[in-house]
PDB file of N, CA and C in Angstrom:
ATOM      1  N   UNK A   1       0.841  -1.187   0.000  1.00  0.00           N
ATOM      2  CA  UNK A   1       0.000   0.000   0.000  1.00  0.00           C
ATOM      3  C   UNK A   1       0.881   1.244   0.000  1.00  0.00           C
ATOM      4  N   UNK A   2       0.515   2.376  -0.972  1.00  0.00           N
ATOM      5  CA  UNK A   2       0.765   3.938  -0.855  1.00  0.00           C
ATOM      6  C   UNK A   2       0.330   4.682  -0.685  1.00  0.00           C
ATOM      7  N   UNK A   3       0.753   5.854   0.108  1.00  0.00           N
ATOM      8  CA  UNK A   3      -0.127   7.104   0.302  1.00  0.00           C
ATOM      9  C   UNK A   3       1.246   7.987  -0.116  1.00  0.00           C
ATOM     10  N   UNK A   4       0.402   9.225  -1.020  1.00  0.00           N
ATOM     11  CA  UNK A   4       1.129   9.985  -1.689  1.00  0.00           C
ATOM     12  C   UNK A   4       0.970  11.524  -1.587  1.00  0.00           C
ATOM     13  N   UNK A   5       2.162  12.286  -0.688  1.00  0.00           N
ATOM     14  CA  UNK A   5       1.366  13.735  -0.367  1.00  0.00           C
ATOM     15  C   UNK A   5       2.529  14.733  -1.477  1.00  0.00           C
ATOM     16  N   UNK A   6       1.954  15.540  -1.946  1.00  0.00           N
ATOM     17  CA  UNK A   6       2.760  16.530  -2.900  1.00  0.00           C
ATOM     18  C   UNK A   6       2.512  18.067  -1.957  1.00  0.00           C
ATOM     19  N   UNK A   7       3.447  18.745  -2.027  1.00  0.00           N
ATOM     20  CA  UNK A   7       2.897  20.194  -1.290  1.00  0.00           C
ATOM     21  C   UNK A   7       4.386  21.043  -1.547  1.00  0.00           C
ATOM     22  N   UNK A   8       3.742  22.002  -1.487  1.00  0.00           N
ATOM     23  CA  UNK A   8       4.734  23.229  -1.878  1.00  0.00           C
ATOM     24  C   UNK A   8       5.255  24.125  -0.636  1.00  0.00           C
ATOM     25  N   UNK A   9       4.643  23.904   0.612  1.00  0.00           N
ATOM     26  CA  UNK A   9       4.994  24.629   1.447  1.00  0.00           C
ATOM     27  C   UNK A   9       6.280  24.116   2.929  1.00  0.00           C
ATOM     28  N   UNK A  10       6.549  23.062   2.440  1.00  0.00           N
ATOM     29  CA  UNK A  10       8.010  22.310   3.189  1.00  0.00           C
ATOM     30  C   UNK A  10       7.723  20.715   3.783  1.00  0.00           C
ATOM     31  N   UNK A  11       8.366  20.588   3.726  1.00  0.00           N
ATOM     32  CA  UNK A  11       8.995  18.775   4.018  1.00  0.00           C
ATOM     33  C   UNK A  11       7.201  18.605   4.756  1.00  0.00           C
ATOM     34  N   UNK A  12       6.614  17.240   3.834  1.00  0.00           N
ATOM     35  CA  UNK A  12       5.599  16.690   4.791  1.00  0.00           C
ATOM     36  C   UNK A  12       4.351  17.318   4.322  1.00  0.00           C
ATOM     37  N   UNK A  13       4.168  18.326   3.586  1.00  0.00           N
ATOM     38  CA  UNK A  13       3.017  19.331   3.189  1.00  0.00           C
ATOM     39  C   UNK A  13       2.807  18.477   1.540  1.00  0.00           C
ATOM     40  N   UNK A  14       0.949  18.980   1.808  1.00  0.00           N
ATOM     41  CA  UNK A  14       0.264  18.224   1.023  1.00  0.00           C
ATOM     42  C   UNK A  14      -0.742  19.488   0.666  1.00  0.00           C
ATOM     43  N   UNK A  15      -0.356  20.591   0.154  1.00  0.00           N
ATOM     44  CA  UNK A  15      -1.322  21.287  -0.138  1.00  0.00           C
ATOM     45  C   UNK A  15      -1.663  21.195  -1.277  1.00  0.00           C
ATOM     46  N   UNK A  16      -1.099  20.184  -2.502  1.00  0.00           N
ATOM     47  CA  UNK A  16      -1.349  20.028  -3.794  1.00  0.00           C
ATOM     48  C   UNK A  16      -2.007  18.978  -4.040  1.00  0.00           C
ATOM     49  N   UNK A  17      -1.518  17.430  -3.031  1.00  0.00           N
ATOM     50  CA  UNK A  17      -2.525  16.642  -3.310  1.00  0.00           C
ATOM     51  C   UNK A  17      -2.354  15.878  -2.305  1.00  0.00           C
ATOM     52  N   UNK A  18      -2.955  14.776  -1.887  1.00  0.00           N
ATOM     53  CA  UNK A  18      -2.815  13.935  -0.977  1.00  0.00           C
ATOM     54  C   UNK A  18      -4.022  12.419  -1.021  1.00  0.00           C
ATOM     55  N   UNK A  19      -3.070  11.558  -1.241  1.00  0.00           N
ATOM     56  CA  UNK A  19      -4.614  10.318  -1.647  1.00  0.00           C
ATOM     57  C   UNK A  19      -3.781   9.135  -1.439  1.00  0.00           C
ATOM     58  N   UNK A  20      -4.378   7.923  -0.907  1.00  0.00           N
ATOM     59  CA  UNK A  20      -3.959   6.619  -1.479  1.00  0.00           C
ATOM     60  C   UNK A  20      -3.385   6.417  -2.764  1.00  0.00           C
ATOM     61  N   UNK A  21      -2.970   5.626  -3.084  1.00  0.00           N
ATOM     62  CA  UNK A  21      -2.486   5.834  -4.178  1.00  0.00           C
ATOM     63  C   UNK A  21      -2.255   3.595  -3.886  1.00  0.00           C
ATOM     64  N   UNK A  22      -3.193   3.128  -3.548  1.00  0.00           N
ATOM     65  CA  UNK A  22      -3.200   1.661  -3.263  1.00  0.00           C
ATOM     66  C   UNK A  22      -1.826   0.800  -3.313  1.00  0.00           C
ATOM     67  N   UNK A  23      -1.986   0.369  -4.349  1.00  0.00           N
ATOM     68  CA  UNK A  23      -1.177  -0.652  -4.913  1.00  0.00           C
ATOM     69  C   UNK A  23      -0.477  -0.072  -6.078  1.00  0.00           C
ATOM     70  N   UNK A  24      -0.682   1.118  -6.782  1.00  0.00           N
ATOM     71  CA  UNK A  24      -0.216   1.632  -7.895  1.00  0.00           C
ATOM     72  C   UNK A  24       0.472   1.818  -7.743  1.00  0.00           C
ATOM     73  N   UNK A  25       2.050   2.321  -8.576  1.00  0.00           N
ATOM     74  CA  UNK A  25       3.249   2.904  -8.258  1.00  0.00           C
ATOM     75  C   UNK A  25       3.357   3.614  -9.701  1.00  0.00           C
ATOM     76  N   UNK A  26       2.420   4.346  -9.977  1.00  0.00           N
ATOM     77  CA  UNK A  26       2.306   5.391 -10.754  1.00  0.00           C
ATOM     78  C   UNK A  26       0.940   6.528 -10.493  1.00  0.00           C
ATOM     79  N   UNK A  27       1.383   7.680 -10.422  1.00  0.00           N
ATOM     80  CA  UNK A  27       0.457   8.872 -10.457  1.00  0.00           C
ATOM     81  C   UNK A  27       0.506  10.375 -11.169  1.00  0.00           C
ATOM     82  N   UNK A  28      -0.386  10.527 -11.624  1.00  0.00           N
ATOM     83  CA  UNK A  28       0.215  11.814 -12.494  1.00  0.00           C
ATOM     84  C   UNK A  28      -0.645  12.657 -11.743  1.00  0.00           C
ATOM     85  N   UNK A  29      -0.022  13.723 -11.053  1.00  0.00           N
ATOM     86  CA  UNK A  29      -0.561  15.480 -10.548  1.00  0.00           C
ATOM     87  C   UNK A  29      -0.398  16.611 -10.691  1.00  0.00           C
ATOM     88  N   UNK A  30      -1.889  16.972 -11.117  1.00  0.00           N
ATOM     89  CA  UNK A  30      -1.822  18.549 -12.010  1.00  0.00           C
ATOM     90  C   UNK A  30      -2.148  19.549 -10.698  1.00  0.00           C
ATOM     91  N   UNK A  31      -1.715  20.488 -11.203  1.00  0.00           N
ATOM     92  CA  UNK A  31      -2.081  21.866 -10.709  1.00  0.00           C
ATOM     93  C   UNK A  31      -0.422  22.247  -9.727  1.00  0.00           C
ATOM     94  N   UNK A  32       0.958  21.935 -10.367  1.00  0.00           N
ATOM     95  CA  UNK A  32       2.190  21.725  -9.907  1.00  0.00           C
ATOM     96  C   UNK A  32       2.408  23.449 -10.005  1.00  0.00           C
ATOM     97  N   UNK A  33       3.051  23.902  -8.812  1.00  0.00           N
ATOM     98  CA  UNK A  33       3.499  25.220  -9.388  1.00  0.00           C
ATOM     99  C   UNK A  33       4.711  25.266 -10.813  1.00  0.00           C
ATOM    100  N   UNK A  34       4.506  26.601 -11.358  1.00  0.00           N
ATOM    101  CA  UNK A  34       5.263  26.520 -12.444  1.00  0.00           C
ATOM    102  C   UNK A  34       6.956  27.139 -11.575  1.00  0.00           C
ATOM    103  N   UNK A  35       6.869  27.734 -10.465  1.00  0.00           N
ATOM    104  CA  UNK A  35       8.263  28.004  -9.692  1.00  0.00           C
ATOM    105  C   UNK A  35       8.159  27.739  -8.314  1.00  0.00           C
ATOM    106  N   UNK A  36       9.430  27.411  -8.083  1.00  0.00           N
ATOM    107  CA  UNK A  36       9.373  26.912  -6.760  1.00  0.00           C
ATOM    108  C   UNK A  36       9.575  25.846  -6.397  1.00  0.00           C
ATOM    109  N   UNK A  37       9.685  25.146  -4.954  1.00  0.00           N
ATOM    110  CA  UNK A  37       9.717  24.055  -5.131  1.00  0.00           C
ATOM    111  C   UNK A  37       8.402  23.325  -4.168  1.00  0.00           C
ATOM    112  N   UNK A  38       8.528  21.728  -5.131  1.00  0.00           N
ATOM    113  CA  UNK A  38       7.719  20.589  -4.473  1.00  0.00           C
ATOM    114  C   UNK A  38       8.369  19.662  -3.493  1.00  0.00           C
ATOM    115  N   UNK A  39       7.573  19.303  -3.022  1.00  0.00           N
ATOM    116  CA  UNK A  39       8.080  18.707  -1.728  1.00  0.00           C
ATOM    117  C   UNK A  39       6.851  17.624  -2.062  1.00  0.00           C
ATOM    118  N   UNK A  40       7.534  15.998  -1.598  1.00  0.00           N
ATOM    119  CA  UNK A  40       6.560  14.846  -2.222  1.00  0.00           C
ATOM    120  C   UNK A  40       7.564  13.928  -1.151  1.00  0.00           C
ATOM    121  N   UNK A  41       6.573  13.406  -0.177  1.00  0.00           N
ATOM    122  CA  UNK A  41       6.368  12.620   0.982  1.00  0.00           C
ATOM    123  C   UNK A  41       6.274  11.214   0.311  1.00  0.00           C
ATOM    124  N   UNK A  42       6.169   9.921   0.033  1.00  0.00           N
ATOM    125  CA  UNK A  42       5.754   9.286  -0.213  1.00  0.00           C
ATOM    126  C   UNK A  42       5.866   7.634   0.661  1.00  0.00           C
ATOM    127  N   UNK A  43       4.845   7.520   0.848  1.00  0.00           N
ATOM    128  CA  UNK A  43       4.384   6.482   2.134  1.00  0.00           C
ATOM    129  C   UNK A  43       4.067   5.001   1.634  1.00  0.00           C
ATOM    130  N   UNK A  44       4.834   4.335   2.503  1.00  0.00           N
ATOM    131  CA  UNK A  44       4.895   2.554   2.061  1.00  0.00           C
ATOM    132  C   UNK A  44       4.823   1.851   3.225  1.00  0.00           C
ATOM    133  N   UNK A  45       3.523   0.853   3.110  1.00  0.00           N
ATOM    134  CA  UNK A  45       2.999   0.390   4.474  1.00  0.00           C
ATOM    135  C   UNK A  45       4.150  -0.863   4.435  1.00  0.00           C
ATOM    136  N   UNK A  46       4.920  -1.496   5.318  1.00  0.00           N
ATOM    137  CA  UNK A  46       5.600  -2.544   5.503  1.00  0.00           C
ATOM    138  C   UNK A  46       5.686  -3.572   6.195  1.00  0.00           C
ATOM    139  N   UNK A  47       5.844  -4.198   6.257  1.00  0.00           N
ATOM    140  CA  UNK A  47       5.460  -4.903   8.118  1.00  0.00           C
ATOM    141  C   UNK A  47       4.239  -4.525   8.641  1.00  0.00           C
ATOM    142  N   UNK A  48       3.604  -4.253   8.617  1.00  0.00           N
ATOM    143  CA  UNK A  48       2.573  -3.565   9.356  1.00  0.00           C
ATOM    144  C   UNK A  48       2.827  -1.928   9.598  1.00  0.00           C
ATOM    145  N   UNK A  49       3.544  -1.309   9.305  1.00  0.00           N
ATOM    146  CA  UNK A  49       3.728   0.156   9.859  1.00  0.00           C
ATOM    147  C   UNK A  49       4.246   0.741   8.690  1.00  0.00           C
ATOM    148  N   UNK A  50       3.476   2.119   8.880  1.00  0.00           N
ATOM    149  CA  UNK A  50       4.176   2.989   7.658  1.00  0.00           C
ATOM    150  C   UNK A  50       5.078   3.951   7.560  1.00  0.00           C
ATOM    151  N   UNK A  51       6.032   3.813   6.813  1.00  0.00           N
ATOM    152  CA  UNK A  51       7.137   4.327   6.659  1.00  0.00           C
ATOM    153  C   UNK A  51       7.207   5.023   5.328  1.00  0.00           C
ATOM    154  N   UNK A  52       7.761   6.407   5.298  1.00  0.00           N
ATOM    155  CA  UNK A  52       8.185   7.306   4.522  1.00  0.00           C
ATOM    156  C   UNK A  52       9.477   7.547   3.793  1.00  0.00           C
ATOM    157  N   UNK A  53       9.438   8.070   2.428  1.00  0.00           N
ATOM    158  CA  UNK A  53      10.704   8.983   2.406  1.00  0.00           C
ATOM    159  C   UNK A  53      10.463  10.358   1.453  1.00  0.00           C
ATOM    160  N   UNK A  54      10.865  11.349   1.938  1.00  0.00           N
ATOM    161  CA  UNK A  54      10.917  12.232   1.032  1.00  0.00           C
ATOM    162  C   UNK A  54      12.232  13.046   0.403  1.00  0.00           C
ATOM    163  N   UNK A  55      10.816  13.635  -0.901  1.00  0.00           N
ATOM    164  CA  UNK A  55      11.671  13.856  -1.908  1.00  0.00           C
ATOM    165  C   UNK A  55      11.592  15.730  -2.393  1.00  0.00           C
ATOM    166  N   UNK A  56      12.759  16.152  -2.913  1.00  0.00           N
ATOM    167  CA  UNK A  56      12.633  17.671  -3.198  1.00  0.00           C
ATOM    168  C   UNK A  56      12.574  17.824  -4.691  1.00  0.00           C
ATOM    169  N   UNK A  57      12.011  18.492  -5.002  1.00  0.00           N
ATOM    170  CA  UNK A  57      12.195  19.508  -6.608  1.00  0.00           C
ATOM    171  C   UNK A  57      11.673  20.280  -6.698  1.00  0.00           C
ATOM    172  N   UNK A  58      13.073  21.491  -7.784  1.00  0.00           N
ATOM    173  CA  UNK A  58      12.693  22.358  -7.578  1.00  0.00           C
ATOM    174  C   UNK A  58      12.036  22.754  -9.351  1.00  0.00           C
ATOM    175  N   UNK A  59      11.096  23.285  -9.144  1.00  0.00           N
ATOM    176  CA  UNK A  59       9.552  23.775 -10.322  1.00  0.00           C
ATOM    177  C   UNK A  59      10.644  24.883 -11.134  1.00  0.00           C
ATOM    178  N   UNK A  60      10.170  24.347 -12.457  1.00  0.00           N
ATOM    179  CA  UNK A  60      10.300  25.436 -13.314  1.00  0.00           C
ATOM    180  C   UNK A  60      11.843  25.548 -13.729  1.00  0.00           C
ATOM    181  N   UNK A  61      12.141  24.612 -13.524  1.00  0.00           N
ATOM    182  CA  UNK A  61      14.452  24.494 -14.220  1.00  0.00           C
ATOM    183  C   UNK A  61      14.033  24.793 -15.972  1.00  0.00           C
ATOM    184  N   UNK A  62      13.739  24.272 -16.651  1.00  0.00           N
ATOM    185  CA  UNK A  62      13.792  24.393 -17.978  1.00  0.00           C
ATOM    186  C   UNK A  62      15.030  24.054 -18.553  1.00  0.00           C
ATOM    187  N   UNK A  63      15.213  23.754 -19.761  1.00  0.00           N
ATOM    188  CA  UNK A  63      16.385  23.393 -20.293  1.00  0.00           C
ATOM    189  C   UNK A  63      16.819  24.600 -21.523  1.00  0.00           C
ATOM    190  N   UNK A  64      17.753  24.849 -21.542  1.00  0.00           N
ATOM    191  CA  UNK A  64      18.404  25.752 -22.431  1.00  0.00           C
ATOM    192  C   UNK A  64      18.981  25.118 -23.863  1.00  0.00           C
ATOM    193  N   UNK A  65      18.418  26.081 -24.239  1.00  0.00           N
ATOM    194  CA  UNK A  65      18.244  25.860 -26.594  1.00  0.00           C
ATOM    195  C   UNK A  65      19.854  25.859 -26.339  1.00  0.00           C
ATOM    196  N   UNK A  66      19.792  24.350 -28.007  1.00  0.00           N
ATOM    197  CA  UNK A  66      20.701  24.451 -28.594  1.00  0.00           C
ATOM    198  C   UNK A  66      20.634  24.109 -29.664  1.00  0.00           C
ATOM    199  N   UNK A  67      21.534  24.496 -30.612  1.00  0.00           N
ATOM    200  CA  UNK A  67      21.811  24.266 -31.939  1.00  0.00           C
ATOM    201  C   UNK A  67      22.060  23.288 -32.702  1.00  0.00           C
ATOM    202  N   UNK A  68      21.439  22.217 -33.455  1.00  0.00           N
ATOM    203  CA  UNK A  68      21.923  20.953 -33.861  1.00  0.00           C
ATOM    204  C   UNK A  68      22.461  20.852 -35.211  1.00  0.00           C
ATOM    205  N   UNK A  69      21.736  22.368 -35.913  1.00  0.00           N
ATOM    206  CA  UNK A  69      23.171  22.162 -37.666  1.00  0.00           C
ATOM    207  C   UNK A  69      22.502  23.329 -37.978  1.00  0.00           C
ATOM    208  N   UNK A  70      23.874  24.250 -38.579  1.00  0.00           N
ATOM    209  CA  UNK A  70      23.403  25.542 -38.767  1.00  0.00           C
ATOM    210  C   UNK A  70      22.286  25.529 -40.061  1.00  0.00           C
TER     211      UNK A  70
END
């Protein structure tokens, strides 16, 4: 089992989303800021008890143009 919290406001915050997320180990979530960063908790029941780890990124890096033949 997963529970999956996304949030923008520091380690553990779920102001973007927060849900089971069962047995899946895929989720796609909209409404991501375009700057700044996310903060994404993500929870795995084990043994009987649930255990975490989280993760940082930061919104809005973009990648910089380049030239492939003049």
């Amino acid at each position: 089992q997963y529970w999956l919290y996304v949030g923008s406001t520091g380690v553990g915050s779920y102001n973007i989303y927060q849900a089971s997320q069962g047995t899946s180990t895929s989720k796609t979530v909209s409404g991501l800021p375009s700057s700044g960063t996310i903060y994404v908790r993500l929870w795995s029941y084990i043994s009987g008890s649930w255990q975490w780890n989280d993760y940082t990124y930061k919104a809005g890096g973009g990648t910089k143009a380049v030239m492939t033949s003049p």
